[in-house]
Protein backbone atom coordinates (compact mmCIF):
# COMPACT_ATOMS: atom_id res chain seq x y z
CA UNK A 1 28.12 110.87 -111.11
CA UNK A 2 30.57 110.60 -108.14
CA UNK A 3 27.98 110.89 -105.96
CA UNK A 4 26.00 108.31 -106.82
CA UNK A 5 28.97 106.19 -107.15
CA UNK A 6 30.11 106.69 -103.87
CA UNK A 7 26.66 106.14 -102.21
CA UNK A 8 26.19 102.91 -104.43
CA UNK A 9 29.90 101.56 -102.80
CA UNK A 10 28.69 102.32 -99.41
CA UNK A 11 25.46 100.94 -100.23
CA UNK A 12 27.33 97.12 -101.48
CA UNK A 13 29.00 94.18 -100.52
CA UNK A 14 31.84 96.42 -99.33
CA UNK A 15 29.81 97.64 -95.82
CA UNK A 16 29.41 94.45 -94.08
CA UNK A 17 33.09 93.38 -94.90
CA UNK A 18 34.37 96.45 -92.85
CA UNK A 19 31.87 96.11 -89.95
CA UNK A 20 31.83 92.24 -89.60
CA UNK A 21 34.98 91.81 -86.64
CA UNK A 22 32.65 93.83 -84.49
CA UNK A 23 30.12 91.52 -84.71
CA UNK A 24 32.10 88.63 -84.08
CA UNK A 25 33.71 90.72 -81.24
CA UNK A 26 30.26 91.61 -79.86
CA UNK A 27 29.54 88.40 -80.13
CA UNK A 28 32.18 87.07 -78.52
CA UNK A 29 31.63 88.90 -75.59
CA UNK A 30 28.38 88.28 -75.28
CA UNK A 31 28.86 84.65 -74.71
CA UNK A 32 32.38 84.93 -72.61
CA UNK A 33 29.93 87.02 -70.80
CA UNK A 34 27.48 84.15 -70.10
CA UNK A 35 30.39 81.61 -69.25
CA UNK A 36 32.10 83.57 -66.52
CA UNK A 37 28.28 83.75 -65.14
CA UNK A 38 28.08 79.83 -65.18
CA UNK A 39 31.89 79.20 -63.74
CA UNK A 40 31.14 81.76 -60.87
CA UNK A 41 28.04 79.84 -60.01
CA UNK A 42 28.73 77.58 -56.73
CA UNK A 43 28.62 73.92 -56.73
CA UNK A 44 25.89 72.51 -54.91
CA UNK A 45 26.43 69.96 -51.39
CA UNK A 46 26.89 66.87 -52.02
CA UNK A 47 24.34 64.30 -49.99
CA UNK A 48 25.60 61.25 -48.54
CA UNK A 49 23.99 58.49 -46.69
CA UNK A 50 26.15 57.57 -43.19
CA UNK A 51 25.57 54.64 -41.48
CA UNK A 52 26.76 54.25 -37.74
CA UNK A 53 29.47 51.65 -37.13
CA UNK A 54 28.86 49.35 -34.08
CA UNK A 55 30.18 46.64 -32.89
CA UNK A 56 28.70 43.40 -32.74
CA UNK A 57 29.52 39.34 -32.35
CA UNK A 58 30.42 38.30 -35.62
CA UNK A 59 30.14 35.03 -36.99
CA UNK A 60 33.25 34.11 -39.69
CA UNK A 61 32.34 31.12 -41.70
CA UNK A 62 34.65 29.61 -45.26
CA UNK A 63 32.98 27.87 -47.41
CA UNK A 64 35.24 24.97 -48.63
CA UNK A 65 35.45 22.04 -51.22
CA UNK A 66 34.92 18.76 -49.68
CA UNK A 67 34.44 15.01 -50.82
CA UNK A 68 31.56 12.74 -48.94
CA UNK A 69 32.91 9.47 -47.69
CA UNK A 70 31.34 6.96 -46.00
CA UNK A 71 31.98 6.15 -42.14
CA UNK A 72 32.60 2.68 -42.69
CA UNK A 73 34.05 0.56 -45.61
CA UNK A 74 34.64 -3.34 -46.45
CA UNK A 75 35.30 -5.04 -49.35
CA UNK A 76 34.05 -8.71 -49.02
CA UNK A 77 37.14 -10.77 -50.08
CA UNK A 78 36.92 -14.70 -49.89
CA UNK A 79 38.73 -16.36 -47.25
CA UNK A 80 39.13 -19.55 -48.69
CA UNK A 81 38.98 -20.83 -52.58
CA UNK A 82 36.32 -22.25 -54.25
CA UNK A 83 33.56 -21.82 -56.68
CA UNK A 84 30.46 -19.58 -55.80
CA UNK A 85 27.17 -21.57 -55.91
CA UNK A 86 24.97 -18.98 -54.95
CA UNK A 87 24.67 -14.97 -54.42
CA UNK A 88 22.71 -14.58 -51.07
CA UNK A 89 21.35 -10.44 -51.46
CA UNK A 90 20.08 -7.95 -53.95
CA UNK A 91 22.71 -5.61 -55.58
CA UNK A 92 22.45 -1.85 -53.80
CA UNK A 93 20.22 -3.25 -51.04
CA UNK A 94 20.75 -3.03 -47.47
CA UNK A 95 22.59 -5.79 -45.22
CA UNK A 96 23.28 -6.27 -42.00
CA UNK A 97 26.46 -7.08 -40.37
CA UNK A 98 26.66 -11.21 -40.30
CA UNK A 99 24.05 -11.81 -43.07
CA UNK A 100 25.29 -14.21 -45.54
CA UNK A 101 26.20 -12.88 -49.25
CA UNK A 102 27.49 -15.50 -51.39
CA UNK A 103 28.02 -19.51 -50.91
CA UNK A 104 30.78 -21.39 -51.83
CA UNK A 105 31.40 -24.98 -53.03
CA UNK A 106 31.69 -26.49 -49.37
CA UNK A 107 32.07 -30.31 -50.04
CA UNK A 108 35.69 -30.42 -49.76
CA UNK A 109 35.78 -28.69 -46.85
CA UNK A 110 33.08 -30.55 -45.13
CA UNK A 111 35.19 -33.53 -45.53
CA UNK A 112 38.30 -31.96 -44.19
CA UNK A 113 36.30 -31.54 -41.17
CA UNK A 114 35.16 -35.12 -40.60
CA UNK A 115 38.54 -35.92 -41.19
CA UNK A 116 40.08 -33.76 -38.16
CA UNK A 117 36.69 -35.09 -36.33
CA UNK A 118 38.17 -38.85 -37.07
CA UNK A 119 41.73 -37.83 -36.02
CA UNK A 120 40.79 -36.43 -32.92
CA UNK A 121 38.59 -39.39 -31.68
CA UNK A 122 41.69 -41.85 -32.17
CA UNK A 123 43.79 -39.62 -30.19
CA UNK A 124 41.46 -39.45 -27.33
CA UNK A 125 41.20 -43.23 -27.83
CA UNK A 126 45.06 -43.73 -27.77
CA UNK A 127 45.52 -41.41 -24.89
CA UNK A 128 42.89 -43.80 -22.62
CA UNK A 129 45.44 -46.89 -23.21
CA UNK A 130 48.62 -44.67 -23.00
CA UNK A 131 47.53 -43.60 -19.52
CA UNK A 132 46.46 -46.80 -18.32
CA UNK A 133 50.37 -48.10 -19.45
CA UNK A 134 52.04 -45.23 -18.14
CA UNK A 135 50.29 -46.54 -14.31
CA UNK A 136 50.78 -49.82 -14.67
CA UNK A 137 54.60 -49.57 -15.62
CA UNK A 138 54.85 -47.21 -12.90
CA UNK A 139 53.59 -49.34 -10.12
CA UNK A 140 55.43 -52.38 -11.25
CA UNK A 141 59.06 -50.34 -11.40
CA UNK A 142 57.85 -49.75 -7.48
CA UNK A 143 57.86 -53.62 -6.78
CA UNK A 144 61.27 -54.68 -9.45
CA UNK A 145 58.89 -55.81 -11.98
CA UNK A 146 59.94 -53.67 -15.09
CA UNK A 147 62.64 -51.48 -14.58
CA UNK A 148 62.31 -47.37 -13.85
CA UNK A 149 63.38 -46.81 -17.90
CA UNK A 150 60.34 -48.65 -18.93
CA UNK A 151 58.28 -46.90 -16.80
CA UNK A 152 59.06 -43.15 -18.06
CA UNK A 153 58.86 -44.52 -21.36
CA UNK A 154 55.19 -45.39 -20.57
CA UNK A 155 54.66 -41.94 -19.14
CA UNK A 156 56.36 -40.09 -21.84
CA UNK A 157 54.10 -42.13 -24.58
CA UNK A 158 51.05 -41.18 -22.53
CA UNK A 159 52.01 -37.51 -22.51
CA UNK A 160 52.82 -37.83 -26.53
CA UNK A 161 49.40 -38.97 -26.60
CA UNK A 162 47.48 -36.03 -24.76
CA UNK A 163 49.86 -33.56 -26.74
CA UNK A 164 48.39 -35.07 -29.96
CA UNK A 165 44.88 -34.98 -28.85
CA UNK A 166 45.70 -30.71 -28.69
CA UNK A 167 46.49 -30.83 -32.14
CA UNK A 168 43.70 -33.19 -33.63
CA UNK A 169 41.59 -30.72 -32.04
CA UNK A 170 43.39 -27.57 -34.04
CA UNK A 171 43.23 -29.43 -37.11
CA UNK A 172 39.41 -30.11 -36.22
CA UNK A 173 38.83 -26.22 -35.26
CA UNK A 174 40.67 -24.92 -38.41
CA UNK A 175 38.49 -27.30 -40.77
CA UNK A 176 35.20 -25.68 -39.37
CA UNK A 177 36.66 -22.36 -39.67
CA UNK A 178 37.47 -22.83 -43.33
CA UNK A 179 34.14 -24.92 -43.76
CA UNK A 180 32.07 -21.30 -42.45
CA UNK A 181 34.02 -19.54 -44.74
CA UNK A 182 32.73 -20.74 -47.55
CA UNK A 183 29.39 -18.89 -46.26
CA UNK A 184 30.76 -15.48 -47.18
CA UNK A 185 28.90 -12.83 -44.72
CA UNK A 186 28.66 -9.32 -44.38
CA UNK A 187 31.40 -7.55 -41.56
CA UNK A 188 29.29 -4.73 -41.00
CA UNK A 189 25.94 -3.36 -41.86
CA UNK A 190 25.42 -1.03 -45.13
CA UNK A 191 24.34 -0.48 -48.13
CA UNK A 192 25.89 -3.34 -50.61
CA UNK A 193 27.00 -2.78 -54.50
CA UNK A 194 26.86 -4.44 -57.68
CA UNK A 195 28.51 -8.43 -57.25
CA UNK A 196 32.10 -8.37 -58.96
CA UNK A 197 31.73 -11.89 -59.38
CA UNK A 198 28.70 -14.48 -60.13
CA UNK A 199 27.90 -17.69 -59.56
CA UNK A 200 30.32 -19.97 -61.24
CA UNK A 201 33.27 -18.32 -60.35
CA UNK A 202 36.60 -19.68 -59.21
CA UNK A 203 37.87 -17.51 -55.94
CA UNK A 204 40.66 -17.35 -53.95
CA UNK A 205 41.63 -16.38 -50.51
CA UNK A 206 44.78 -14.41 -52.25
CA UNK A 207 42.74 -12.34 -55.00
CA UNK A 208 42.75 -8.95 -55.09
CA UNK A 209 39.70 -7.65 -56.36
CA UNK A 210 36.91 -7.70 -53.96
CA UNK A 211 33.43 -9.59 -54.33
CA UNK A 212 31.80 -7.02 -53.14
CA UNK A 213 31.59 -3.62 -51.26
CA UNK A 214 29.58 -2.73 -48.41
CA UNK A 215 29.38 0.86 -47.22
CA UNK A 216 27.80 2.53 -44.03
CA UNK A 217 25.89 5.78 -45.27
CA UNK A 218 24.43 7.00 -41.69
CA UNK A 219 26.33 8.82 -40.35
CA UNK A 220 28.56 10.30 -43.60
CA UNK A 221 32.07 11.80 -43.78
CA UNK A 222 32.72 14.98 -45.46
CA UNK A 223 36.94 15.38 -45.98
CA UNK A 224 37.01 19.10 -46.43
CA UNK A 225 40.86 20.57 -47.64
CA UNK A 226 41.97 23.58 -45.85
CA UNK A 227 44.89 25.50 -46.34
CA UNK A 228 48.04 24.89 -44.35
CA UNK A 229 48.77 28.97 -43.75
CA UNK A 230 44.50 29.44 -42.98
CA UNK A 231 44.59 26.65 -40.60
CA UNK A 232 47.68 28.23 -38.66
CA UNK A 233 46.17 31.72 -38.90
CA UNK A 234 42.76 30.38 -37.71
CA UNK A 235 44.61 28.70 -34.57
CA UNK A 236 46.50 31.95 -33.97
CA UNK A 237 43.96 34.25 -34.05
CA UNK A 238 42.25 31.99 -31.38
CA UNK A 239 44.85 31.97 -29.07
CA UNK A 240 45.43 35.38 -29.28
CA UNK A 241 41.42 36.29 -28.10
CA UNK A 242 40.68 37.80 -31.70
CA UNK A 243 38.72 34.77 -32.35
CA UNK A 244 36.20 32.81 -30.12
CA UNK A 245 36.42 29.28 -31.13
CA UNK A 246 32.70 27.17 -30.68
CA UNK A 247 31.31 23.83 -32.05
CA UNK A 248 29.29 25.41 -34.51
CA UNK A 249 27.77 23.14 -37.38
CA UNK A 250 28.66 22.55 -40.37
CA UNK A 251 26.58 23.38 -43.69
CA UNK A 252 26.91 20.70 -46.75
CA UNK A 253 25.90 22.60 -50.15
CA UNK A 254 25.00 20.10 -52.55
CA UNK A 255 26.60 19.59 -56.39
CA UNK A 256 23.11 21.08 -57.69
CA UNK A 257 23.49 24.47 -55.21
CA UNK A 258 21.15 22.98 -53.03
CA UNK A 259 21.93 23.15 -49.35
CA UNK A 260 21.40 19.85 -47.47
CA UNK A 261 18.64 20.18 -44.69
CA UNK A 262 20.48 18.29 -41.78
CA UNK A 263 23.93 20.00 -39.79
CA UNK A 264 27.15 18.50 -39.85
CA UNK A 265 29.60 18.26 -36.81
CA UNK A 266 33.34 19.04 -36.95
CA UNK A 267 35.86 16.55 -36.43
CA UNK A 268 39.41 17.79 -35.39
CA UNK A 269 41.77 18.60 -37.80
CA UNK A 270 44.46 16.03 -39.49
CA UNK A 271 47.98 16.61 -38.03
CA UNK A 272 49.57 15.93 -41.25
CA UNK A 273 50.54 18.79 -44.06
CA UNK A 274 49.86 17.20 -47.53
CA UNK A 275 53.66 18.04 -48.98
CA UNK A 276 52.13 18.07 -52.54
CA UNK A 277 48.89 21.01 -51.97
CA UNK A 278 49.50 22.49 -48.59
CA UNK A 279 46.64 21.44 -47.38
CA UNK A 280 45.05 20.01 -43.72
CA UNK A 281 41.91 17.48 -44.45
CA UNK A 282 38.66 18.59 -41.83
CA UNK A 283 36.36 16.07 -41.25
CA UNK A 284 32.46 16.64 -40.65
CA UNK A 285 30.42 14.25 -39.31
CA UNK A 286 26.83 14.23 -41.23
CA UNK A 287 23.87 12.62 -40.53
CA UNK A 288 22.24 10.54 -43.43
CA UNK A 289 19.05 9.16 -42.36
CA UNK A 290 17.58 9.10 -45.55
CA UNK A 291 21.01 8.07 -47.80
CA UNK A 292 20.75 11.36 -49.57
CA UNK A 293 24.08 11.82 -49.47
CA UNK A 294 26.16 9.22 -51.90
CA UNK A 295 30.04 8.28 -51.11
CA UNK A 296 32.55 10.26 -53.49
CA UNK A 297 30.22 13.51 -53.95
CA UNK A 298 32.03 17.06 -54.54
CA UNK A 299 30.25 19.21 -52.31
CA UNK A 300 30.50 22.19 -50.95
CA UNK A 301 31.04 22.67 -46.88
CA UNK A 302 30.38 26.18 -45.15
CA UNK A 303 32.67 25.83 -42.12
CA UNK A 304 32.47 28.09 -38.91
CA UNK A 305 36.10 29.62 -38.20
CA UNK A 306 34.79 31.21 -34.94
CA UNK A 307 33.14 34.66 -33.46
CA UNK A 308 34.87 38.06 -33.12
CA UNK A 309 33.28 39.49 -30.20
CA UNK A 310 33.37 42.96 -30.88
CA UNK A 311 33.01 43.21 -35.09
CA UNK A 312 32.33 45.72 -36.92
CA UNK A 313 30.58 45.29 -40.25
CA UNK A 314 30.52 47.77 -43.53
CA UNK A 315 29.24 47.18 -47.12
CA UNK A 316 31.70 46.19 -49.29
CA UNK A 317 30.59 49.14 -51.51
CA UNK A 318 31.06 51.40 -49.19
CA UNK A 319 34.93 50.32 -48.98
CA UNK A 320 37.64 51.61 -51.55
CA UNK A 321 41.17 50.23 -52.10
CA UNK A 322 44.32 51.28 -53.79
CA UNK A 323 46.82 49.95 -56.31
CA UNK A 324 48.63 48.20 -53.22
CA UNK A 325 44.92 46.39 -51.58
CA UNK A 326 44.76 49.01 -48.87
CA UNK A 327 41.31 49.40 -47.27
CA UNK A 328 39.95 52.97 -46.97
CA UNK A 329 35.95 54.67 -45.76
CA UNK A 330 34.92 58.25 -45.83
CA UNK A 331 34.04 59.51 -42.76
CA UNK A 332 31.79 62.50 -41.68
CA UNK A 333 32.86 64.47 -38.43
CA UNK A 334 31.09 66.74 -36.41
CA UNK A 335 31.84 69.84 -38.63
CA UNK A 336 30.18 67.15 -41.55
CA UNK A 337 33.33 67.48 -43.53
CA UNK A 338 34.60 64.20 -44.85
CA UNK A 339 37.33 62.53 -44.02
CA UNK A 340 39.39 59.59 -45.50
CA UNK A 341 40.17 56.39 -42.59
CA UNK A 342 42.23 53.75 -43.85
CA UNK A 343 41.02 50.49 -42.28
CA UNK A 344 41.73 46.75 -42.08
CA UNK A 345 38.60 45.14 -43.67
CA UNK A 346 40.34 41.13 -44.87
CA UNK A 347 37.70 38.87 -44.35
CA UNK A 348 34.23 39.18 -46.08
CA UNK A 349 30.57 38.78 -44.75
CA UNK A 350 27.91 38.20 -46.96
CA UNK A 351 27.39 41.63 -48.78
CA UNK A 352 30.14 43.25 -45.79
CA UNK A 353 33.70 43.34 -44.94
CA UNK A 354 34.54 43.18 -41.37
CA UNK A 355 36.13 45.94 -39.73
CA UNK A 356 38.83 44.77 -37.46
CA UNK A 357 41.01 48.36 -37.19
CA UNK A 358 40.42 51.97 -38.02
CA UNK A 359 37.01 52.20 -37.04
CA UNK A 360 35.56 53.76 -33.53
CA UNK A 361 32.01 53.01 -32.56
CA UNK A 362 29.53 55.65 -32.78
CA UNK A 363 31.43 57.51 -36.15
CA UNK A 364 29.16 57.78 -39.25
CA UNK A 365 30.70 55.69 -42.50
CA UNK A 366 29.61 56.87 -46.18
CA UNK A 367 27.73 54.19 -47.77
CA UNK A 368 25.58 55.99 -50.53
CA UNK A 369 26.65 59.17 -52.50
CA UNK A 370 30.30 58.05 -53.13
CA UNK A 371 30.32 59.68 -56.50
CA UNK A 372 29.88 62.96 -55.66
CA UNK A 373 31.81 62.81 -52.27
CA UNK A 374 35.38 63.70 -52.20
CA UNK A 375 37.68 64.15 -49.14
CA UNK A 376 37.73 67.35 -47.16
CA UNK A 377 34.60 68.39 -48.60
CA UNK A 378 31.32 69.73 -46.83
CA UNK A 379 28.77 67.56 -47.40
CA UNK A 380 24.96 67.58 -46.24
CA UNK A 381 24.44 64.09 -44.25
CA UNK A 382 21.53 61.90 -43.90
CA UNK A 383 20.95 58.29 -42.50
CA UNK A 384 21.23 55.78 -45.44
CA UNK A 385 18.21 54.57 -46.92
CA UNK A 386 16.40 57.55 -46.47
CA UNK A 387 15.42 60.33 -49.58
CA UNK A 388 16.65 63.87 -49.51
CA UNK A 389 14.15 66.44 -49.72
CA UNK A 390 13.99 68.27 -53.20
CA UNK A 391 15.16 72.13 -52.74
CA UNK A 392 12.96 74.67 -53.20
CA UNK A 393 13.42 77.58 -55.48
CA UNK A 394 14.47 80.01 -53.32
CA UNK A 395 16.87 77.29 -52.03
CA UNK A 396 18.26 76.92 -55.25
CA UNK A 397 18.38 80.89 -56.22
CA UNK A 398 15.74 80.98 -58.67
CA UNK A 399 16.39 80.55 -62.59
């Protein structure tokens, strides 16, 4: 009884309880087993793309806000007062320097005129008889016959006489003047607005609000802002050789991202600081055959800041920076360990920075790879752009 006891205890629940921890222990071991395998297992070489830095002329161009303006502006303001009896032109058409644009009421002034005309003729007439006097008297004070007091009287009414004809004549040469000013032309030749006033209107020669404007569009201005601290930087770095400075064109980008088929030139620089933005205005000269461009347009102005002769350039991905903005490239040496060169890379190229420090021609930059890559590591090169062979398995060590 026992016996069978005994063997029925063995044969229960009780047997697996005592001999499970050395399951879980085999267990265990088993898989620590495995792990230490996979942690002694090497890392494999990372493969990085290098490009080879070279120097090269490099273009540095800003791209600026600017404001078109036209080359030539004049508001038509009346130069005498009157009502307009006529508009002469067709709003936003083009006119040419002395065309006529508006007519006013000339009746009063044509009668001004023929009054100075009228003045003038009886001074010429009164100067004839003065001089004739002034001779007569004269040669009679000779002979006793008047005396010498008379006779300068006689010339000093004669010269009255000629001094009067002068200003009959102003007075006759200010009434045409006013009289062709109340034909209202065009100072220069443009393209002409909408009429401020119409016909009907009282004007003065005092008002201030135009009649009209009139606007050359060929050639264009383009007032581009630059910074005070760029503009002294720009002029340092070209008197120091860094920079080469050219007459290079100038680019207009249009409002709709459009860039406008026909090359600015660049004006020189204002002397003046605006005190309220810090800013220099640069003016580019634009062509406008066509009167594409409109006056008071935001645009956009790519300007050239000059050439560093011996550039270097490097994808911008390709460059890292730290907390404080410093620039920094891996580098593969001969041994094609990696190495960490902290460069100066401020101004941007397109897709590149430029290089002006910390760089040698010739050395191989990281551009691709970057993830895997750390410094002072071994790492298998290859020119960038191009695909690393797959490894075979008895490159790899088999499974």
């Amino acid at each position: 009884m026992r016996s069978s006891i005994r063997n029925s205890f063995f044969a229960g629940t009780v047997v697996p309880a005592i001999f499970a921890p050395a399951t879980v222990v085999i267990a265990s071991l088993t898989l620590g087993a495995c792990g230490s395998s996979d942690a002694s297992k090497p890392k494999p070489t990372p493969v990085v793309g290098v490009m080879i830095a070279k120097t090269e002329p490099v273009e540095l161009t800003a791209e600026l806000s600017g404001r078109t303006e036209a080359s030539e502006i004049a508001e038509v303001r009346p130069q005498v007062a009157g009502i307009v009896m006529q508009r002469l032109f067709q709003e936003g058409s083009f006119v040419r320097a002395g065309q006529p644009l508006y007519q006013i009421d000339s009746r009063l002034y044509a009668a001004s005129q023929a009054q100075a005309s009228a003045s003038l003729a009886a001074a010429q007439a009164t100067v004839e008889a003065n001089r004739l006097k002034a001779e007569r008297f004269e040669a009679l004070a000779l002979q006793g016959g008047v005396s010498k007091q008379d006779a300068a009287d006689a010339r000093a009414a004669y010269n009255q006489s000629r001094a009067a004809v002068g200003q009959a004549r102003a007075a006759l040469a200010s009434a045409q003047v006013n009289l062709g000013f109340t034909r209202v032309s065009s100072p220069i030749s443009g393209r002409i607005g909408i009429s401020m006033v119409t016909k009907g209107a009282l004007v003065t020669n005092a008002q201030t609000t135009p009649m009209a404007k009139v606007q050359r569009l060929d050639p264009m201005y383009v007032n581009i802002k630059q910074s005070g601290a760029d503009f002294i930087a720009l002029r340092r770095a070209i008197e120091s050789g860094k920079l080469v400075s050219g007459a290079a064109p100038v680019t207009v980008v249009l409002p709709d991202g459009s860039t406008y088929p026909v090359a600015g030139k660049l004006n020189p620089a204002d002397i003046d600081v605006d005190p309220e933005t810090g800013t220099i205005t640069v003016r580019a000269v634009v062509p406008n055959p066509r009167g594409e461009l409109l006056p008071g347009l935001f645009v956009r102005a790519r300007v050239s800041q000059g050439t560093v002769p011996n550039g270097i350039l490097i994808p911008q991905a390709a460059v890292s920076r730290d907390p404080r903005g410093r620039a920094s490239v891996l580098v593969a040496n001969a041994k094609d360990e990696l190495e960490k060169r902290e460069i100066v890379a401020d101004s941007p190229v397109g897709q590149n920075w430029l290089v002006t420090s910390g760089l040698k021609p010739g050395e191989r930059v990281v551009v691709e790879g970057l993830i895997n890559a750390r410094e002072g590591q071994k790492a298998k090169v290859v020119p960038a752009g191009s695909k690393p062979k797959p490894e075979t398995a008895s490159q790899s060590g088999g499974n």
